[in-house]
C-alpha atoms as a PDB file:
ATOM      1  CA  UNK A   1       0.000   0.000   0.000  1.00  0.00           C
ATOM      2  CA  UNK A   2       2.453   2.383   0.814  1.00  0.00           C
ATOM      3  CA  UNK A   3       4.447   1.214  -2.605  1.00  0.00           C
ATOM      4  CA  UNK A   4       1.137   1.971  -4.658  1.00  0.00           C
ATOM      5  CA  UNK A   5       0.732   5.578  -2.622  1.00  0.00           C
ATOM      6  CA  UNK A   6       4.679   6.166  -3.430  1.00  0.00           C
ATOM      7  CA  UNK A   7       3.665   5.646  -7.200  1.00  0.00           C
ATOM      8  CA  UNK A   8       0.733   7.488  -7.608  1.00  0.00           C
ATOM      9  CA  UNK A   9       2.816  10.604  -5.864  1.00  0.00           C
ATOM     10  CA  UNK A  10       5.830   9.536  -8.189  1.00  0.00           C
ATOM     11  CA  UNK A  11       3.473   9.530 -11.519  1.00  0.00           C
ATOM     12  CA  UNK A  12       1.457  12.743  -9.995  1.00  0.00           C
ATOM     13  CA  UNK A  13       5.014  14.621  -9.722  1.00  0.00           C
ATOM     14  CA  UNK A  14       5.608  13.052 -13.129  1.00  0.00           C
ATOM     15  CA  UNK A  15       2.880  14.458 -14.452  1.00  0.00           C
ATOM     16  CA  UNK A  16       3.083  17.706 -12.963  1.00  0.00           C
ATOM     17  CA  UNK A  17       6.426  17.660 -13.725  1.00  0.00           C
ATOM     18  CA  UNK A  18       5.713  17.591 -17.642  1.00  0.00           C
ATOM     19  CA  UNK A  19       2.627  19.857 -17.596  1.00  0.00           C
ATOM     20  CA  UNK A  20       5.236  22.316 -16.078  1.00  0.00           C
ATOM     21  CA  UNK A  21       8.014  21.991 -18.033  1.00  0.00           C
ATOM     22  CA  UNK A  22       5.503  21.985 -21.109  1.00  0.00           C
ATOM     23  CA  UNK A  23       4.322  25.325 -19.893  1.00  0.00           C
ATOM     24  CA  UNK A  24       7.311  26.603 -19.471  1.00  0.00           C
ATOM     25  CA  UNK A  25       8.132  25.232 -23.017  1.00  0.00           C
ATOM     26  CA  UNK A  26       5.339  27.134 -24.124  1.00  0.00           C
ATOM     27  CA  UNK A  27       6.037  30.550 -22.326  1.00  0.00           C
ATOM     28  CA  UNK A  28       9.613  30.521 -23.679  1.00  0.00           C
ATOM     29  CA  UNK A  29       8.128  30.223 -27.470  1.00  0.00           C
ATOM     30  CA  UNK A  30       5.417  32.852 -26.545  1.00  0.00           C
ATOM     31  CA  UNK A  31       8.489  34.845 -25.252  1.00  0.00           C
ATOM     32  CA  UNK A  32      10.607  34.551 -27.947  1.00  0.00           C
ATOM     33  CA  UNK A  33       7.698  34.936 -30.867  1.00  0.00           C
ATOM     34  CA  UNK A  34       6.914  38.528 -28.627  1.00  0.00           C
ATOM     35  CA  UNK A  35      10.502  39.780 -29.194  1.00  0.00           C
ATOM     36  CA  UNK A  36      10.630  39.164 -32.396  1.00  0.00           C
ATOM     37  CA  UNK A  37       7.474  41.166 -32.906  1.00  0.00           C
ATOM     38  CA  UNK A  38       8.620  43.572 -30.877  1.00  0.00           C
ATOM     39  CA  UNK A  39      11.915  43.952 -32.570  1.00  0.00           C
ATOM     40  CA  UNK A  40      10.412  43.920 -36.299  1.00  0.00           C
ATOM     41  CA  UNK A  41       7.876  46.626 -34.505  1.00  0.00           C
ATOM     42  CA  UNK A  42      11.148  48.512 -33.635  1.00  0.00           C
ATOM     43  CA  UNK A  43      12.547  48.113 -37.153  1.00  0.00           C
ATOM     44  CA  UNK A  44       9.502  49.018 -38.816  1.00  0.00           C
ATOM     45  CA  UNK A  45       9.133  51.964 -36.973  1.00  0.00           C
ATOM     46  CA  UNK A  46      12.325  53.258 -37.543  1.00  0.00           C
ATOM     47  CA  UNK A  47      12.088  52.500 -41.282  1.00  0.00           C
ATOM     48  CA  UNK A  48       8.985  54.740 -40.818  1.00  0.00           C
ATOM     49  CA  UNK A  49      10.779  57.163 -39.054  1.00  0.00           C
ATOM     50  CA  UNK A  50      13.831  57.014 -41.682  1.00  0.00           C
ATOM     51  CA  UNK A  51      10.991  57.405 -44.848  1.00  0.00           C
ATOM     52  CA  UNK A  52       9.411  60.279 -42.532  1.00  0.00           C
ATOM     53  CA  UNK A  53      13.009  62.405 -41.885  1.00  0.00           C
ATOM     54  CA  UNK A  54      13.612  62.112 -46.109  1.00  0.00           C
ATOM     55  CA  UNK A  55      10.064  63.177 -46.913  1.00  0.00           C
ATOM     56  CA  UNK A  56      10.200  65.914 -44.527  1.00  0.00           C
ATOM     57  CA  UNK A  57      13.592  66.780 -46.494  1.00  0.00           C
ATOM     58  CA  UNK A  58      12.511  66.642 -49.832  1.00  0.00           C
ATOM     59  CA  UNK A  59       9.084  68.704 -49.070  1.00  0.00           C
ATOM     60  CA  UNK A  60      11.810  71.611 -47.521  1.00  0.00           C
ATOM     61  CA  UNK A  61      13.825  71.125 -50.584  1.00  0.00           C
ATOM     62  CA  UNK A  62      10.678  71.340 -52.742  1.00  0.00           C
ATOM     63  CA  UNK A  63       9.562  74.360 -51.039  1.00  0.00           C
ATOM     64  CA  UNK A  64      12.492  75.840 -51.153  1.00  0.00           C
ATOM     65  CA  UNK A  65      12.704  75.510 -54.998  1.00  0.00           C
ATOM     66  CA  UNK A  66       8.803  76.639 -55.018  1.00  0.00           C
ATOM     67  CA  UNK A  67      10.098  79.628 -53.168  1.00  0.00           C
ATOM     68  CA  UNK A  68      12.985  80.149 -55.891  1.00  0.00           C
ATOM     69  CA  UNK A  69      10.880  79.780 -58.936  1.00  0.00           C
ATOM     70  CA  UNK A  70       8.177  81.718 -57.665  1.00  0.00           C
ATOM     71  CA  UNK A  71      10.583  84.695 -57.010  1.00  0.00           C
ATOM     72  CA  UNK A  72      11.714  83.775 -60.471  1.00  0.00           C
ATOM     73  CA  UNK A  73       7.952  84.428 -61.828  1.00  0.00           C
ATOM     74  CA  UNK A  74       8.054  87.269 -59.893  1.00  0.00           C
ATOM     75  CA  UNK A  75      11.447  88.934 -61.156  1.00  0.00           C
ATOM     76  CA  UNK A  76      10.365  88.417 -65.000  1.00  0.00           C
ATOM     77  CA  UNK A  77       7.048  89.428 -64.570  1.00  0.00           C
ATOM     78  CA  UNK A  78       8.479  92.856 -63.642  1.00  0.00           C
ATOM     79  CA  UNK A  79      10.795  92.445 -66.880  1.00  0.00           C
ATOM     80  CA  UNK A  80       8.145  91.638 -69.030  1.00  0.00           C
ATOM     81  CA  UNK A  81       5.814  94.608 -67.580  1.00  0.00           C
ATOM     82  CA  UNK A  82       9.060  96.906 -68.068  1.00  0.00           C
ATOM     83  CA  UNK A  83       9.467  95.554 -71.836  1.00  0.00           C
ATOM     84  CA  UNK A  84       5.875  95.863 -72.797  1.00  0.00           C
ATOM     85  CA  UNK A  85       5.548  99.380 -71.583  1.00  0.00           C
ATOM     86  CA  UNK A  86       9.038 100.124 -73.459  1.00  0.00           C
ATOM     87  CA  UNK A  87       7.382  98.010 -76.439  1.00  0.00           C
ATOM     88  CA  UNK A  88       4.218 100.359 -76.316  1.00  0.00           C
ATOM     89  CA  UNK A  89       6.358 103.492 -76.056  1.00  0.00           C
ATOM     90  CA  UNK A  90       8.207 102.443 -79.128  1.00  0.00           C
ATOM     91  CA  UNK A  91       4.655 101.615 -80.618  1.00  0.00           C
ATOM     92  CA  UNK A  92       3.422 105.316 -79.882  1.00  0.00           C
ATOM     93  CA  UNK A  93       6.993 107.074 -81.378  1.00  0.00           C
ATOM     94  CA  UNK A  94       6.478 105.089 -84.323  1.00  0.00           C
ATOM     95  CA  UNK A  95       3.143 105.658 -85.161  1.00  0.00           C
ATOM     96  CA  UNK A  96       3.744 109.506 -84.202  1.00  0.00           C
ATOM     97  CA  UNK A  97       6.740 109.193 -86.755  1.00  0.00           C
ATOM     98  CA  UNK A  98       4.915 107.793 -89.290  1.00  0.00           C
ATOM     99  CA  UNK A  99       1.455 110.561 -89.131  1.00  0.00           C
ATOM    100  CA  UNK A 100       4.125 112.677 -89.218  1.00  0.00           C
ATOM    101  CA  UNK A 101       6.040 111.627 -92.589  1.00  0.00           C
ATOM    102  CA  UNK A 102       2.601 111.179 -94.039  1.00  0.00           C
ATOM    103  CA  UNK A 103       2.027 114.856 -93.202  1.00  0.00           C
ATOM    104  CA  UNK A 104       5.133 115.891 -94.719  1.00  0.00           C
ATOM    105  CA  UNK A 105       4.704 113.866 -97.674  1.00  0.00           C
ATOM    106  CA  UNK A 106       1.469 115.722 -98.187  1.00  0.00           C
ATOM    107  CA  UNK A 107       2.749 118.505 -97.928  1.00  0.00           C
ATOM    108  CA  UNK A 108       5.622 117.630-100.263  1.00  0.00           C
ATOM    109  CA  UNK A 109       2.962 116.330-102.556  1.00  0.00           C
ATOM    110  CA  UNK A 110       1.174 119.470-102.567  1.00  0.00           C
ATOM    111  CA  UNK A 111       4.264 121.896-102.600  1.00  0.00           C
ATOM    112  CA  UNK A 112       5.086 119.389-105.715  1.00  0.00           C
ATOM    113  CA  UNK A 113       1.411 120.250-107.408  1.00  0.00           C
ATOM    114  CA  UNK A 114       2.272 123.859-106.518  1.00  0.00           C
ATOM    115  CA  UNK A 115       5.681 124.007-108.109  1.00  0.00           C
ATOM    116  CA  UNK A 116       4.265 122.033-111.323  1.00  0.00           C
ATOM    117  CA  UNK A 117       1.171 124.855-111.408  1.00  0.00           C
ATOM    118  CA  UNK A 118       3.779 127.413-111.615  1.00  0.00           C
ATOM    119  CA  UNK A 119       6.133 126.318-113.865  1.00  0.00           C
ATOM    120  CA  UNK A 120       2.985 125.837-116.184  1.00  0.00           C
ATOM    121  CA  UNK A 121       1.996 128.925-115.728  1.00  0.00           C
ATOM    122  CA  UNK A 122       5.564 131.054-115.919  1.00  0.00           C
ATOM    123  CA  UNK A 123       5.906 128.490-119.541  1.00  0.00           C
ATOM    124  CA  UNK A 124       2.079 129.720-120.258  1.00  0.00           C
ATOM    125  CA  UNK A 125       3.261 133.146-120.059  1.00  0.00           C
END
């Protein structure tokens, strides 16, 4: 009897001896599988961060060049207001230059007319 209670406690502590060190099987696994998700969490998040820091970089650098270009606009759209008015000034000479030789050549046509009228008169007389 005491034999039979000395195997039922040495198959109990058998038992509970494998249910533990199946548990503790399984907790090291867990363990391990939860560092590695913590640790791809950890890369993935500084990947993140890395993509984050370059895009932040490139949207200065873009803004920067937005900046440049639109001064750029900015600076020729002053030159080509400046050349337009010099354009229309040249415009306005011109066209005052040219009613002005058409006067005159009027006027030299008619001075012409004149001078013919006269010399057929003075050969008339």
């Amino acid at each position: 009897m005491i034999e039979a209670v000395k195997n039922r406690i040495i198959l109990i502590l058998s038992i509970l001896t494998v249910v533990f060190f199946i548990t503790t099987i399984n907790s090291c696994t867990e363990t391990q599988r939860q560092k590695q998700d913590k640790n791809r969490e950890i890369f993935q998040r500084m990947e993140l961060e890395e993509k984050s820091n370059k895009l932040s970089q490139e949207k200065s650098d873009l803004q920067n060049k937005l900046n440049n270009l639109q001064q750029e606009t900015e600076e020729l759209k002053a030159k080509l207001d400046t050349t337009q008015k010099a354009l229309l000034q040249e415009e306005l000479i011109n066209k005052s230059l040219k009613e002005e030789l058409d006067k005159i050549t009027k006027l030299k046509d008619r001075l012409e007319e004149d001078l013919k009228e006269a010399l057929t008169k003075s050969k008339g007389k």
